[in-house]
Protein backbone atom coordinates (compact mmCIF):
# COMPACT_ATOMS: atom_id res chain seq x y z
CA UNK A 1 0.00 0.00 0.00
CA UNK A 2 1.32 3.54 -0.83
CA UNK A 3 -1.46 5.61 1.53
CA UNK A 4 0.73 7.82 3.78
CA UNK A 5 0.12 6.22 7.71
CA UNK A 6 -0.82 8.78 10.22
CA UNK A 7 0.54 8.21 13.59
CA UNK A 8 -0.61 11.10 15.85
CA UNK A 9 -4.17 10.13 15.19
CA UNK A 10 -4.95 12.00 19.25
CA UNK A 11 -2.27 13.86 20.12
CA UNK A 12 -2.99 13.16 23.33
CA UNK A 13 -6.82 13.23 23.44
CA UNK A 14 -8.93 10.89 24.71
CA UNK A 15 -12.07 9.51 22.82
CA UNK A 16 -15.38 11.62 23.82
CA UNK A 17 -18.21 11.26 21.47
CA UNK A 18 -19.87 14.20 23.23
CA UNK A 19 -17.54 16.22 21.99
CA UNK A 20 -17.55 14.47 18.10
CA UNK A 21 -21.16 14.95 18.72
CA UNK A 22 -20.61 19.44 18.89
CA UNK A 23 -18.21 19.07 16.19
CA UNK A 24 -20.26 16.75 13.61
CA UNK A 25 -24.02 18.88 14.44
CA UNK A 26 -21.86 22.68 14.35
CA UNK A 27 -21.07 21.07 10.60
CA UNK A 28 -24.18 19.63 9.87
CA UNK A 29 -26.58 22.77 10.77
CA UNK A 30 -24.33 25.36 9.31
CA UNK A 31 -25.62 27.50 6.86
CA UNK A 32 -25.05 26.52 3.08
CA UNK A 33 -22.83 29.27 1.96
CA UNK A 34 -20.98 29.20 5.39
CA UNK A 35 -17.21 28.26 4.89
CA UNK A 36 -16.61 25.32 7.48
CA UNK A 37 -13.05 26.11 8.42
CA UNK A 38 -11.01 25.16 12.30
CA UNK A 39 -11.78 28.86 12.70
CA UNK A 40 -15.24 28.44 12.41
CA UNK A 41 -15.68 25.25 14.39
CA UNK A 42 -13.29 27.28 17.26
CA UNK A 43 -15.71 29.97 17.24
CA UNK A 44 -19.27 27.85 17.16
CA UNK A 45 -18.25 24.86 19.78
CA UNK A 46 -16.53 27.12 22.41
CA UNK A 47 -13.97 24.32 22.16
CA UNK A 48 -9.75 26.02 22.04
CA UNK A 49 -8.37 25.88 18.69
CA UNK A 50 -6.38 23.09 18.88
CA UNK A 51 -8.90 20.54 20.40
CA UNK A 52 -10.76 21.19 17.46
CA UNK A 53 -7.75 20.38 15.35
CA UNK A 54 -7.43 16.81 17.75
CA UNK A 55 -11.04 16.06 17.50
CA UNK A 56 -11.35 16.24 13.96
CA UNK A 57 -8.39 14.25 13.51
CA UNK A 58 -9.95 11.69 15.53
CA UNK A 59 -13.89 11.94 13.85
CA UNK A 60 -11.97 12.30 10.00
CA UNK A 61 -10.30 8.56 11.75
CA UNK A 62 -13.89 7.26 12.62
CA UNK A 63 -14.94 8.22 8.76
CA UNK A 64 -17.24 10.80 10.05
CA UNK A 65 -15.69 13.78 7.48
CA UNK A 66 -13.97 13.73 4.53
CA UNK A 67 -10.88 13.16 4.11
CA UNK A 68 -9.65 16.74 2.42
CA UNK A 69 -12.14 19.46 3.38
CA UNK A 70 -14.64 19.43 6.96
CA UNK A 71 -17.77 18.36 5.00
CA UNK A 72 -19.51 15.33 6.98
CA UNK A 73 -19.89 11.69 4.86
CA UNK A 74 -22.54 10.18 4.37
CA UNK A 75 -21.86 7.77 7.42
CA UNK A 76 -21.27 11.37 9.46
CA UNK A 77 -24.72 12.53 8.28
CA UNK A 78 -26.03 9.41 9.20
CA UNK A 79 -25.18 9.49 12.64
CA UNK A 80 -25.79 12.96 12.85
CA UNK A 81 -29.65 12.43 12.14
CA UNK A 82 -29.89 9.26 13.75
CA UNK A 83 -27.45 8.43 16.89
CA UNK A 84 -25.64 11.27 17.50
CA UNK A 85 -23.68 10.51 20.87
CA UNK A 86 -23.11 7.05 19.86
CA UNK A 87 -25.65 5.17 22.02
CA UNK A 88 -26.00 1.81 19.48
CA UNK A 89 -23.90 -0.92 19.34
CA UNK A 90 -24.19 -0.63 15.68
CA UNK A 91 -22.96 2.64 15.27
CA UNK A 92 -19.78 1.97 17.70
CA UNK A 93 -19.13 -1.49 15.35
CA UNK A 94 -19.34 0.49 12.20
CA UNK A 95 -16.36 3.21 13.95
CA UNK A 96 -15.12 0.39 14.85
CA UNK A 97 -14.47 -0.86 11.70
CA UNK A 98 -13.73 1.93 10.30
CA UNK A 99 -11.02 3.11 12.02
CA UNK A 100 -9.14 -0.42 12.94
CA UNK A 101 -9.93 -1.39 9.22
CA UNK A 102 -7.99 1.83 7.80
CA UNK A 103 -4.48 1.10 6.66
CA UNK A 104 -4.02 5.17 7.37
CA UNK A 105 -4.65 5.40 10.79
CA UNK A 106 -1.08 3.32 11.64
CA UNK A 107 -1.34 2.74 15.60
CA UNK A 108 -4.89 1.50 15.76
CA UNK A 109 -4.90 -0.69 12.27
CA UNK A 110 -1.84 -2.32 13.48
CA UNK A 111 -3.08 -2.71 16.89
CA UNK A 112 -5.91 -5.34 15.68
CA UNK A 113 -4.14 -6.76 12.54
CA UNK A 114 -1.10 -7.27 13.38
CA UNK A 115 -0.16 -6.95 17.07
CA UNK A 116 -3.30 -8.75 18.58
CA UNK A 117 -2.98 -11.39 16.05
CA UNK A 118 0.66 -12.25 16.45
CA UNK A 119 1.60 -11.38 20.04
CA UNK A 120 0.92 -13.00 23.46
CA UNK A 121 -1.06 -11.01 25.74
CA UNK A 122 0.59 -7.69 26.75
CA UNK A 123 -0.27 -4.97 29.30
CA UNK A 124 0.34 -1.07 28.11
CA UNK A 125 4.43 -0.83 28.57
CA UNK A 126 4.46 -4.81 26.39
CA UNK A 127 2.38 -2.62 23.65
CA UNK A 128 4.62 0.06 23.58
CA UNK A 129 7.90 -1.56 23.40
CA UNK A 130 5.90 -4.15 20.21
CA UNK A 131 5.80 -0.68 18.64
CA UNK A 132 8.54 0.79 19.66
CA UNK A 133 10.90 -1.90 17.58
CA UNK A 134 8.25 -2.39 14.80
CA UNK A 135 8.53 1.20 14.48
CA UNK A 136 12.27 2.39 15.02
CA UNK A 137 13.39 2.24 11.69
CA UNK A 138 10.27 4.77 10.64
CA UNK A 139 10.14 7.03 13.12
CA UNK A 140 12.63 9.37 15.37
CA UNK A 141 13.61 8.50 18.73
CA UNK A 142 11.85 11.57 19.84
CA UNK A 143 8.61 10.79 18.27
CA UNK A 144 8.67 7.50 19.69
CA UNK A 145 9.24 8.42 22.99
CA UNK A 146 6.85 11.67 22.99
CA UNK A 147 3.50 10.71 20.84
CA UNK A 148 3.98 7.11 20.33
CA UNK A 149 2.79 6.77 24.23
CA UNK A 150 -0.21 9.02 23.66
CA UNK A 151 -1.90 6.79 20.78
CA UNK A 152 -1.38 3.52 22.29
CA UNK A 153 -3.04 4.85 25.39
CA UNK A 154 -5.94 6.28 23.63
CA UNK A 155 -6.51 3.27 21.90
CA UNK A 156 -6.24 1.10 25.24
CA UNK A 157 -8.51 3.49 26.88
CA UNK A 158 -11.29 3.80 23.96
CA UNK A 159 -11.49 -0.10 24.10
CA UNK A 160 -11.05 -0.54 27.81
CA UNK A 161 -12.58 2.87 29.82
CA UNK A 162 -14.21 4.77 26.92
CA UNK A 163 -17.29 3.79 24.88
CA UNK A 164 -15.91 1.46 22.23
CA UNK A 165 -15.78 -0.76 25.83
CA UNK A 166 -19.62 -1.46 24.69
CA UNK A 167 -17.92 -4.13 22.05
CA UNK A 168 -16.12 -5.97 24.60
CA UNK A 169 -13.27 -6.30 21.80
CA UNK A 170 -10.55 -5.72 24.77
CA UNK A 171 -10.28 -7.12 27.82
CA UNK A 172 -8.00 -6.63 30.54
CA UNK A 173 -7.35 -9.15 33.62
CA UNK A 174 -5.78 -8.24 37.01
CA UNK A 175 -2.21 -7.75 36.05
CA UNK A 176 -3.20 -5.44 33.05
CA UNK A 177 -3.16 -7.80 30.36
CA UNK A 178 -4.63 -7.41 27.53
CA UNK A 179 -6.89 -9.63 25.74
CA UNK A 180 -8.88 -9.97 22.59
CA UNK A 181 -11.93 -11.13 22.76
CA UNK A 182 -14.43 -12.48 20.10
CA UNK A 183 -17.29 -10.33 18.50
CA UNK A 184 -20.15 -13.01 19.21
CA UNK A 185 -23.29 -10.85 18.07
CA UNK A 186 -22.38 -8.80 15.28
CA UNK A 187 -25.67 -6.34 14.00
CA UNK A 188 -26.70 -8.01 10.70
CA UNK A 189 -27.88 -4.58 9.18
CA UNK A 190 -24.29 -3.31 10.23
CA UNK A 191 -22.09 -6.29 9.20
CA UNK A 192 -23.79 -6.41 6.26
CA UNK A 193 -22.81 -2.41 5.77
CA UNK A 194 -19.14 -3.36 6.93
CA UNK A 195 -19.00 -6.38 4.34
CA UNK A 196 -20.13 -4.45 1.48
CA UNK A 197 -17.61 -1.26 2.25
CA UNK A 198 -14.44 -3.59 2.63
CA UNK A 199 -15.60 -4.75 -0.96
CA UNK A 200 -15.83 -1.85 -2.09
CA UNK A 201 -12.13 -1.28 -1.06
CA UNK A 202 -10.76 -4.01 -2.05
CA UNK A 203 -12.74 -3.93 -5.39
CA UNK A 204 -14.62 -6.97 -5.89
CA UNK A 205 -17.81 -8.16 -5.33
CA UNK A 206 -16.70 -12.08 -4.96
CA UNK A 207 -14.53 -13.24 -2.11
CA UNK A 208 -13.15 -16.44 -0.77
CA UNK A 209 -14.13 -17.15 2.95
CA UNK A 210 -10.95 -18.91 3.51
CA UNK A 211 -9.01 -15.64 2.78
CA UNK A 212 -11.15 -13.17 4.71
CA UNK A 213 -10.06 -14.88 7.48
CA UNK A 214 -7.12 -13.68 8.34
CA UNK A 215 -7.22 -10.46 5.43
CA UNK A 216 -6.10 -7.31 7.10
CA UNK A 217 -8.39 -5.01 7.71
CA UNK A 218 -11.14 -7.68 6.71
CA UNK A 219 -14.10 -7.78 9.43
CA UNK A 220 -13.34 -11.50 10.41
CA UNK A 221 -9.99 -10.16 11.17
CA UNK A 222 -11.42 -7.01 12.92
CA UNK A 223 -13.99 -8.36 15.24
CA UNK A 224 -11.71 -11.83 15.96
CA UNK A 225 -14.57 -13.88 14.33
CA UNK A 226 -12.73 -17.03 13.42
CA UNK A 227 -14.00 -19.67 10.87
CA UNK A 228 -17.20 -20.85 12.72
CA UNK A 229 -18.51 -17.61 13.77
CA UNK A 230 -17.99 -15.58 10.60
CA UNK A 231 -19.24 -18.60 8.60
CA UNK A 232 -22.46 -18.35 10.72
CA UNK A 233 -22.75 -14.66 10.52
CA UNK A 234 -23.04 -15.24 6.49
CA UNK A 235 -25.18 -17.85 6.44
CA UNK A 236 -27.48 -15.16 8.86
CA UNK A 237 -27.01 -12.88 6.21
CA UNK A 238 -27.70 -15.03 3.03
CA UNK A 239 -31.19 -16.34 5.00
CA UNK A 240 -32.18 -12.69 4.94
CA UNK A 241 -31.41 -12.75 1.14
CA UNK A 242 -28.44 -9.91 1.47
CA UNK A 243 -25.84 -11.35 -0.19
CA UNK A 244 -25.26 -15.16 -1.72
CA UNK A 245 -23.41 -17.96 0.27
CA UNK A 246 -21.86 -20.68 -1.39
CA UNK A 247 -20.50 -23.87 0.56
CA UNK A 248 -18.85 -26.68 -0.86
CA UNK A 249 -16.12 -28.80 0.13
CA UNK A 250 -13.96 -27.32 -1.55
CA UNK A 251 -14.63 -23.66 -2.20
CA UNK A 252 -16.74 -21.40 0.33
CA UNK A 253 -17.66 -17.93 -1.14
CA UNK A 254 -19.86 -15.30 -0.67
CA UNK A 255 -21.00 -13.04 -3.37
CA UNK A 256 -22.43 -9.43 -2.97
CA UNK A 257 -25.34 -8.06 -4.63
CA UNK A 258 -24.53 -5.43 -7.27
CA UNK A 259 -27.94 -3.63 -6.30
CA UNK A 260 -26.64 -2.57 -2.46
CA UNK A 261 -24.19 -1.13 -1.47
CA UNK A 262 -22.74 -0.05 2.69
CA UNK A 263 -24.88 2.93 2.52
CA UNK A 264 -28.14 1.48 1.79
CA UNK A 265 -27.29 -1.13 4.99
CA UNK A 266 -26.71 1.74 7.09
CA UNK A 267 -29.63 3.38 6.18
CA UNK A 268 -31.98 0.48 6.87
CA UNK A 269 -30.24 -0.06 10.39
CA UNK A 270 -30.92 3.75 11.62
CA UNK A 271 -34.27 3.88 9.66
CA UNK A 272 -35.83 0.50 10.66
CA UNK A 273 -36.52 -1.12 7.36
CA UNK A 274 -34.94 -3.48 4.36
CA UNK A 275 -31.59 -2.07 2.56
CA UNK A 276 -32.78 -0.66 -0.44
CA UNK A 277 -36.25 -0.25 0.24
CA UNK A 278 -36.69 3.18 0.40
């Protein structure tokens, strides 16, 4: 991949969706012709300047605004109408997802495709020295000593003490180990969105169950399903006639329907009806 990684996803902030929640509605109820600049957002949330800056790092991570100018995406719109503080599970999944699943944001993608997968159970300091020698040939001994801290703690801290807790992805036992723990009741409406937006990203609407398993930045990977789970999470979703499941002995794939799309899923979850319906 040749997306430039962004490590200071934070910069020291914690995640508060009460805060994304000011930030996303200041956006969304602005007047058309208003210019929505850091400025702007400074002046209309009361927030200092460079919280702003912070939080919209951290919402722009979640794939609440674009990713070159402060207008909302559709997902941001979504949850602006619909759940804006974040109060259903499917909206934390889908943030979820979104932000572990992007290649860009470097700490937290690694932290659930790479590190979690391949490591032992580690408490904060075992993190930080996994990416403090995965990282020393990329970074500056000064970065990793100053910010490198700060985004391994906010993503320990959104998963263990801040709302993404509400997954139970993250566990942590008496000596401050960390654990991963297996999504076991995904929201079909939402999974379904999820499955059809990593297709869309990794261009195809045809893909081998065998190799979403252990895809980066697949949602198998992402929500630790493991072969039994995610194979019963399709066959959930081909009963409800979203998307075709094929088994064999020899081949298990699931094809997408050209006629829906992540949106449409999302839609239907907030709204209470079919994908596509309306």
């Amino acid at each position: 991949m040749n997306k430039k990684r962004k490590l200071q996803v934070s910069n020291g902030h914690y995640l508060d969706f009460d805060q994304t929640a000011r930030l996303i509605h200041t956006v969304a109820t602005a007047d058309p012709g208003q210019k929505i600049s850091m400025a702007f957002l400074e002046e209309e949330t009361g927030l200092p300047l460079r919280q702003v800056r912070n939080r919209v790092s951290i919402a722009r991570a979640m794939g609440l605004f674009k990713e070159k100018n402060l207008q909302l995406t559709r997902f941001g719109n979504l949850i602006v109408k619909h759940d804006p503080f974040f109060e259903n599970k499917g909206s934390l999944e889908y943030v979820h997802y979104r932000t572990a699943g992007n290649y860009k944001n470097l700490i937290w993608y690694e932290v659930f495709n790479t590190l979690l997968v391949s490591e032992h159970p580690l408490d904060y300091p075992g993190w930080l020295g996994y990416f403090r020698r995965t990282l020393s040939e990329q970074y500056s001994r000064q970065t990793l000593r100053d910010h490198l801290p700060q985004e391994v703690r906010f993503v320990i801290e959104a998963y263990t003490e801040n709302s993404l807790k509400n997954l139970e992805l993250l566990s942590k036992d008496s000596d401050k180990q960390l654990h991963k723990r297996r999504y076991l009741h995904p929201t079909p409406l939402v999974f379904g969105a999820i499955l059809y937006h990593y297709a869309e990203t990794v261009k195809t609407n045809l893909m081998q169950v065998e190799n979403l398993l252990d895809a980066p930045g697949s949602p198998p990977m992402l929500f630790f399903m493991g072969r039994e789970l995610f194979g019963d999470t399709i066959e959930l979703l081909h009963g409800k006639g979203y998307l075709h499941y094929e088994g064999t002995h020899d081949l298990n794939q699931l094809r997408l329907r050209e006629d829906l799309n992540a949106e449409l899923f999302l839609k239907a979850y907030y709204e209470g009806h079919e994908p596509g319906d309306r």
